[in-house]
C-alpha atoms as a PDB file:
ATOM      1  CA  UNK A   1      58.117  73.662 137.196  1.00  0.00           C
ATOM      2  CA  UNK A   2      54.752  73.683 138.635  1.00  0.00           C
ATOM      3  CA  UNK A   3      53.329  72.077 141.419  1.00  0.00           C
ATOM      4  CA  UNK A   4      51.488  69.716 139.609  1.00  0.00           C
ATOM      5  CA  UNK A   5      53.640  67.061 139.034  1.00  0.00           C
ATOM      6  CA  UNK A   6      52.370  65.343 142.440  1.00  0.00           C
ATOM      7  CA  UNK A   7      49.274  65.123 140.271  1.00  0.00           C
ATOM      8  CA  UNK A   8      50.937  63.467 137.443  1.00  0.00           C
ATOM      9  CA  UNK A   9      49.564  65.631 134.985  1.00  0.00           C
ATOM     10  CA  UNK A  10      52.762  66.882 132.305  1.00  0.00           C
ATOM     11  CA  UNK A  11      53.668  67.526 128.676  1.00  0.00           C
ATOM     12  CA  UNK A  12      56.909  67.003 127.107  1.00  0.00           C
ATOM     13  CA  UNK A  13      57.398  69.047 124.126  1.00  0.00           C
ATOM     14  CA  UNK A  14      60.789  70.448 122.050  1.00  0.00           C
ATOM     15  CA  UNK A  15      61.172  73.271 120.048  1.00  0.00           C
ATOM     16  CA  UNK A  16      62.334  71.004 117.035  1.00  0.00           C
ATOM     17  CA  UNK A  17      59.000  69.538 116.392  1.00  0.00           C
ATOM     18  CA  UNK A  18      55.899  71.172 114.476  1.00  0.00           C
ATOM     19  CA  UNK A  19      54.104  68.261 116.190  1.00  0.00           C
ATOM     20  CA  UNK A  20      54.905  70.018 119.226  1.00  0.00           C
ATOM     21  CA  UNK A  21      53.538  73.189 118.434  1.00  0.00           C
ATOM     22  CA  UNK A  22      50.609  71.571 117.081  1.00  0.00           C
ATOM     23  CA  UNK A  23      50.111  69.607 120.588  1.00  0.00           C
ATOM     24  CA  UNK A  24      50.666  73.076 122.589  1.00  0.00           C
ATOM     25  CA  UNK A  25      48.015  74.715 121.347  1.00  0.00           C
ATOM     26  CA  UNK A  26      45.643  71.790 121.210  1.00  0.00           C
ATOM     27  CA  UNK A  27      46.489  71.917 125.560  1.00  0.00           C
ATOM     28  CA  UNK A  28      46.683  76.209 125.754  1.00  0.00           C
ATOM     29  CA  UNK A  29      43.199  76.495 124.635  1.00  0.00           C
ATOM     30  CA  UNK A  30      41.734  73.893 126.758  1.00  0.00           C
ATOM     31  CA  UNK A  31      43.051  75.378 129.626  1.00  0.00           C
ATOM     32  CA  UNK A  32      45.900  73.139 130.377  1.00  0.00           C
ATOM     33  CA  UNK A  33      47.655  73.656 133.672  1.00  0.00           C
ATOM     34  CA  UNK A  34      49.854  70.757 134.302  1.00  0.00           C
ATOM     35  CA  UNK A  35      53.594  70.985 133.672  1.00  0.00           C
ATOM     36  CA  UNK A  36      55.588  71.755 130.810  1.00  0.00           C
ATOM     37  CA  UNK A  37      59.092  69.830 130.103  1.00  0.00           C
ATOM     38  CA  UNK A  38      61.401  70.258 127.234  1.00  0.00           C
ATOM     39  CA  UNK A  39      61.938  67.225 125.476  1.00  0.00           C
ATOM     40  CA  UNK A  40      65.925  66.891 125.170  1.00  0.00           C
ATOM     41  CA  UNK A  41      67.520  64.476 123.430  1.00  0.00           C
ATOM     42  CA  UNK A  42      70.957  63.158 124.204  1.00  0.00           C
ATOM     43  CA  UNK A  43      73.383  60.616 122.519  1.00  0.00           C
ATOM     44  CA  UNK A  44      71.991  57.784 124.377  1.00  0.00           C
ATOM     45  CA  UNK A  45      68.375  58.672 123.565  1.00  0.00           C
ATOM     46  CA  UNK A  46      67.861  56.515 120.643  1.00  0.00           C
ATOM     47  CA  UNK A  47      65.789  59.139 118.988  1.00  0.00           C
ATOM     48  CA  UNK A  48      66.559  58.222 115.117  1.00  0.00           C
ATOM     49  CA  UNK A  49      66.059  61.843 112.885  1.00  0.00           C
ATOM     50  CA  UNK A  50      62.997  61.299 111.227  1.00  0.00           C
ATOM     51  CA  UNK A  51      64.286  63.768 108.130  1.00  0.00           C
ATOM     52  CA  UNK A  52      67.148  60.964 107.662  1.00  0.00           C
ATOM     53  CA  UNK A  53      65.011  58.958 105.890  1.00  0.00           C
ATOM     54  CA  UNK A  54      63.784  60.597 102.189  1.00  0.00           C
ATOM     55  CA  UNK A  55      60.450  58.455 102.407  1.00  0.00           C
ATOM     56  CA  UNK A  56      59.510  59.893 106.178  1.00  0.00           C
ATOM     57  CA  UNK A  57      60.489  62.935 105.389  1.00  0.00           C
ATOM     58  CA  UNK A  58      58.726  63.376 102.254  1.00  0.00           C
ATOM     59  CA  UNK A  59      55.513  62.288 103.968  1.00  0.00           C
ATOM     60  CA  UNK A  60      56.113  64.862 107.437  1.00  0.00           C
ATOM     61  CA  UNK A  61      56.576  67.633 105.083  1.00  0.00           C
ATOM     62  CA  UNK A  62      52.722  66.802 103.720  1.00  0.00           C
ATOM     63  CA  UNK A  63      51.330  65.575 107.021  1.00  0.00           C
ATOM     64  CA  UNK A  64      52.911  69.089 108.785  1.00  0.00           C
ATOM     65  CA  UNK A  65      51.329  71.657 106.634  1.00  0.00           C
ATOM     66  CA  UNK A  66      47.883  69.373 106.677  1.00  0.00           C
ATOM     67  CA  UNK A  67      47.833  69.173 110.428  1.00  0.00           C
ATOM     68  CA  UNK A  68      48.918  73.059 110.511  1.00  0.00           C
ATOM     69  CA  UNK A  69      46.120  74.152 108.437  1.00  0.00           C
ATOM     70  CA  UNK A  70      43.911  72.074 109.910  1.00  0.00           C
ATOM     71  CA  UNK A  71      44.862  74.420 113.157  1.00  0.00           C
ATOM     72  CA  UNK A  72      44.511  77.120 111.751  1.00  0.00           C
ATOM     73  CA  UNK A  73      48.061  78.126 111.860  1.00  0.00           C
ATOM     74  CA  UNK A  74      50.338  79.150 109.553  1.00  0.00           C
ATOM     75  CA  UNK A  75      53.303  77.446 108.222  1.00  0.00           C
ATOM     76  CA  UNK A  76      57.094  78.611 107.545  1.00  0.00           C
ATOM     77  CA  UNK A  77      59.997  76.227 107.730  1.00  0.00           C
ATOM     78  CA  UNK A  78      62.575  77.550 109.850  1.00  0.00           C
ATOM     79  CA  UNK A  79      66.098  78.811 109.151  1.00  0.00           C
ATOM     80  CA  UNK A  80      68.231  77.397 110.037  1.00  0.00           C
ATOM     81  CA  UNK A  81      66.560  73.855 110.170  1.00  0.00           C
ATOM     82  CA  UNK A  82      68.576  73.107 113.501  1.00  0.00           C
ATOM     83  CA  UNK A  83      69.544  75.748 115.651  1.00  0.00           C
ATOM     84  CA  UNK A  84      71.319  75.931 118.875  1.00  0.00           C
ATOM     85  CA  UNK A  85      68.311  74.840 121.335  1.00  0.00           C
ATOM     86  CA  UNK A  86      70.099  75.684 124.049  1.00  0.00           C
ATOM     87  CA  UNK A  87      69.057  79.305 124.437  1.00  0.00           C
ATOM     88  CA  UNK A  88      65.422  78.787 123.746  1.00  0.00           C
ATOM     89  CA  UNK A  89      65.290  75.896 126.434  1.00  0.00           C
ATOM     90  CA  UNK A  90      66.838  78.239 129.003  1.00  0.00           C
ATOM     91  CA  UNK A  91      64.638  80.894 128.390  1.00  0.00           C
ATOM     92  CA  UNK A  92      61.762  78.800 128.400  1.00  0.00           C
ATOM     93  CA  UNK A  93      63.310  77.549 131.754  1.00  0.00           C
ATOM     94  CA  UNK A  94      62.993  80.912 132.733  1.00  0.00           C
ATOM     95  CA  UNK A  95      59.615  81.563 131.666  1.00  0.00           C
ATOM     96  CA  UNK A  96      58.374  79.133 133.536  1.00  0.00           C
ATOM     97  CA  UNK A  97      59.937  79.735 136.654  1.00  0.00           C
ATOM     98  CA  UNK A  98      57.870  83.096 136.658  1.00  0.00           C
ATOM     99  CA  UNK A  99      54.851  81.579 135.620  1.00  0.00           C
ATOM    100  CA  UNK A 100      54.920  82.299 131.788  1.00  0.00           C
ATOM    101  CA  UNK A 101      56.063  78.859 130.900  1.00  0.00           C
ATOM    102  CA  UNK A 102      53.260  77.940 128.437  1.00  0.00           C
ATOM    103  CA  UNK A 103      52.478  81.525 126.662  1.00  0.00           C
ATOM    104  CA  UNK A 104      56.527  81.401 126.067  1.00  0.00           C
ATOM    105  CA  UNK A 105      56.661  77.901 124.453  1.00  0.00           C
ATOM    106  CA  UNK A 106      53.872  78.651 122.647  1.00  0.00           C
ATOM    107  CA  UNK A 107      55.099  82.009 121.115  1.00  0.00           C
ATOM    108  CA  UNK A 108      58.919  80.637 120.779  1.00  0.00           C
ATOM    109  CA  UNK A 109      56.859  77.332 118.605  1.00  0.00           C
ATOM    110  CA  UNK A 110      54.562  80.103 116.581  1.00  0.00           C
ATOM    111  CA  UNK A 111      58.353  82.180 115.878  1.00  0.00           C
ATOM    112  CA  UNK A 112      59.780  79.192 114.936  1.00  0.00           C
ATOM    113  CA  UNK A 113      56.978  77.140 112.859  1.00  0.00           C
ATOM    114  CA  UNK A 114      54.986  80.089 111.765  1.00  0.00           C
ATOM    115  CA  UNK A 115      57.741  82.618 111.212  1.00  0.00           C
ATOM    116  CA  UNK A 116      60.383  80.314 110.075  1.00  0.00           C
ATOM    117  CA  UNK A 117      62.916  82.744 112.635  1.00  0.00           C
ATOM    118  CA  UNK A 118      66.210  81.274 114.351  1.00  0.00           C
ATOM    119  CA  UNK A 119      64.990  80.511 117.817  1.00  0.00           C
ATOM    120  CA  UNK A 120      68.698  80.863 119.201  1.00  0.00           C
ATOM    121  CA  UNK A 121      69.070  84.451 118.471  1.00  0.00           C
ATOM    122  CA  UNK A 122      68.209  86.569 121.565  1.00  0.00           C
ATOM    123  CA  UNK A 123      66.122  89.488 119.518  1.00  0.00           C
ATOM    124  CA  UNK A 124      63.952  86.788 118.167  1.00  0.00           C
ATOM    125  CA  UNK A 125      63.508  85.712 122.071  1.00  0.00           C
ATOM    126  CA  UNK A 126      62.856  89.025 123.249  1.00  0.00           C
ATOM    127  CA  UNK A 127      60.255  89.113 120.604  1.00  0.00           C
ATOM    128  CA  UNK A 128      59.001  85.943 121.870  1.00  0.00           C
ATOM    129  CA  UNK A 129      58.905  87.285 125.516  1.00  0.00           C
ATOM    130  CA  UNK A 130      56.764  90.174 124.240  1.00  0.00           C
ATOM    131  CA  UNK A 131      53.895  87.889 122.669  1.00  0.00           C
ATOM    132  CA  UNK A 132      54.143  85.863 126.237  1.00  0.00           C
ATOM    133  CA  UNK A 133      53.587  89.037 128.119  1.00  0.00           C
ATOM    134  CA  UNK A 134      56.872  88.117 130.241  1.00  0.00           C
ATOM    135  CA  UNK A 135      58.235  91.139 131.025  1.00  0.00           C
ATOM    136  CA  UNK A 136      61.300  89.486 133.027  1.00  0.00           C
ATOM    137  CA  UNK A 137      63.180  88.250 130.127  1.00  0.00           C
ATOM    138  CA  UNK A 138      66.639  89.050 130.039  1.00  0.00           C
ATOM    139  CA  UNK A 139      68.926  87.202 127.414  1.00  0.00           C
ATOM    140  CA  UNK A 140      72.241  87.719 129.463  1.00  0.00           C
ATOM    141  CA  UNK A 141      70.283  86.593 133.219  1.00  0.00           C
ATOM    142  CA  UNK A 142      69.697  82.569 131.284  1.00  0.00           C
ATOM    143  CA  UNK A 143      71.371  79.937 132.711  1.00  0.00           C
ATOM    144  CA  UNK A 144      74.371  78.843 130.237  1.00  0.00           C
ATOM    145  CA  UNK A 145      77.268  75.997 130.978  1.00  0.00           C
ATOM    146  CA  UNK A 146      77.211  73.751 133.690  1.00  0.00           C
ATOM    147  CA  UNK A 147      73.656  75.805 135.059  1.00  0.00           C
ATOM    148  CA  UNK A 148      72.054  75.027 132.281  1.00  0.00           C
ATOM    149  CA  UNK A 149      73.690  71.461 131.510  1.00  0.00           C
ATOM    150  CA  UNK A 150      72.388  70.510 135.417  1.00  0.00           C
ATOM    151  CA  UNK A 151      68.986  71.838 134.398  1.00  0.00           C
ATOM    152  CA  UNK A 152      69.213  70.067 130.590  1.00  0.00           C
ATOM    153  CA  UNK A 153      70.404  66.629 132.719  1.00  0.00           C
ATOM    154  CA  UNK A 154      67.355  67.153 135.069  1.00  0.00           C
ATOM    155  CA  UNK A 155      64.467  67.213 132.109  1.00  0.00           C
ATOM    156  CA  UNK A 156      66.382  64.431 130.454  1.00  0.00           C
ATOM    157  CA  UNK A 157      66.294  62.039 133.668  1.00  0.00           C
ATOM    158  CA  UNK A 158      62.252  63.263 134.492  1.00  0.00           C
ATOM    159  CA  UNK A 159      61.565  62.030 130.588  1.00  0.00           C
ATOM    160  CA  UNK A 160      63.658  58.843 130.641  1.00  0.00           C
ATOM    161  CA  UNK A 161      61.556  57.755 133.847  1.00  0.00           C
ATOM    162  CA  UNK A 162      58.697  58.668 132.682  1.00  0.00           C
ATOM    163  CA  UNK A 163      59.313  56.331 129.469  1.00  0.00           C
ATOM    164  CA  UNK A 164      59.287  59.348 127.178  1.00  0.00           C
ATOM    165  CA  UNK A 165      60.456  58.476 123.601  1.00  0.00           C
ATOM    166  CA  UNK A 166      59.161  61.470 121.715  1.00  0.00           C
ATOM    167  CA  UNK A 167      57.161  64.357 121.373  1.00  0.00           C
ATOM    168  CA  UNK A 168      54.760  65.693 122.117  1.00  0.00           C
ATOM    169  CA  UNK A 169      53.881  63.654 125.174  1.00  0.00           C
ATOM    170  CA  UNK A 170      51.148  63.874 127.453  1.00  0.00           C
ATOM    171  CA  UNK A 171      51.036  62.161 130.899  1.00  0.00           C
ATOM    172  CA  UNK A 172      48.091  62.261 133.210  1.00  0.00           C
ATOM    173  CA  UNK A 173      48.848  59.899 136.121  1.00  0.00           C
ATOM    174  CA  UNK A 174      48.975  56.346 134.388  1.00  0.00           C
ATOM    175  CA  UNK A 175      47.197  57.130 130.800  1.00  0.00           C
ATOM    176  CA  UNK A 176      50.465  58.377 128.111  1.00  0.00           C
ATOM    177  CA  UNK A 177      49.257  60.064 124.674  1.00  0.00           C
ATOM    178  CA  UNK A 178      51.943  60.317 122.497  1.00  0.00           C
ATOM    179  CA  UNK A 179      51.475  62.647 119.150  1.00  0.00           C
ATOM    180  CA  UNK A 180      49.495  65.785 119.220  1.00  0.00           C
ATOM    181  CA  UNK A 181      46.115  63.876 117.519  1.00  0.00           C
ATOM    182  CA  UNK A 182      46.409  61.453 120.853  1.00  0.00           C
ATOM    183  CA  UNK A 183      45.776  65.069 122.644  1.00  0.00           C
ATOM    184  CA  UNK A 184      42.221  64.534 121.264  1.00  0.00           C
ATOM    185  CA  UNK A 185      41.622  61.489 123.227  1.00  0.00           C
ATOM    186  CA  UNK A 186      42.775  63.223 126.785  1.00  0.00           C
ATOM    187  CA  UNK A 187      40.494  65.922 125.713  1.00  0.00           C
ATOM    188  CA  UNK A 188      37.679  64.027 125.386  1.00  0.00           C
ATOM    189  CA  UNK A 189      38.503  61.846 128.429  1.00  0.00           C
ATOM    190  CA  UNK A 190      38.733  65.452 130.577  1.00  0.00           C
ATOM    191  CA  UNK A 191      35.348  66.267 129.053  1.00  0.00           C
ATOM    192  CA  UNK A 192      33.835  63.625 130.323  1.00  0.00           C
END
């Protein structure tokens, strides 16, 4: 990670979530320089699957492609739906540890959302690595087992004690946004 935690400023995002995405770019092109976390959830998260429920999901498959090409992005769902996240998450570990951390999320989200491509598959991370300009990646170097379990544990405790329930989620010092429209209200606050 950065050294900017001290300053409280982070954003938790996950690869699972459009909203993420969405929320990534809103930060990327104002500049953002705090720290990026992954977002994983375990068993004792809580986090109910908002595609369980036919009404919710019915309504995130409109509000997704509204909010997308409201971005200007475009839209692919990806397959498969669910992926291993693993790989991705170690990579982006990676990334960030040599400084690429937010060009690599964001081109791994733009692959995944934008592409619809399998984000476990180690071409389709190379390819991601490319757009990122990180020249370092190297699929078999990633931490995998109990490495990358220890690192996995370590985002999960940061985002439980930072009261994180979902994603994306912004924290400057005190003041939590959570949802990539909230983004708009940090924005403005930075602006002044």
């Amino acid at each position: 990670m950065n050294d900017t935690t001290a300053s409280g400023l982070r954003c938790y995002f996950g690869f699972r979530s459009p909203y993420s995405r969405l929320g990534l770019h809103k930060l990327a092109r104002a500049g953002f320089t705090g720290d990026l976390i992954p977002f994983i959830l375990s068993p004792e998260s809580g986090f109910v699957d908002p595609l369980s429920n036919p009404k919710k999901r019915d309504y995130l498959v409109q509000d997704v492609y509204r909010m997308t090409v409201r971005q200007g992005l475009p839209l692919a769902l990806p397959d498969p739906f669910d992926p291993d996240y693993a790989p991705s998450n170690a990579a982006f570990h990676a990334a960030s540890a040599a400084g690429q951390g937010m060009a690599f999320a964001l081109a791994v989200s733009d692959l995944r959302w934008g592409q619809g491509l399998d984000i476990s598959k180690p071409d389709v991370l190379g390819k991601a690595a490319m757009m990122a300009e990180w020249e370092g990646f190297d699929p078999d170097a990633l931490p995998t087992g109990e490495a990358l379990n220890a690192i996995l544990d370590g985002y999960s405790e940061q985002a439980d004690a930072d009261g994180v329930f979902g994603v994306p989620f912004l924290i400057d010092g005190a003041d939590k946004y959570w949802g990539h429209d909230r983004f708009d209200l940090w924005l403005e606050a930075q602006a002044g």
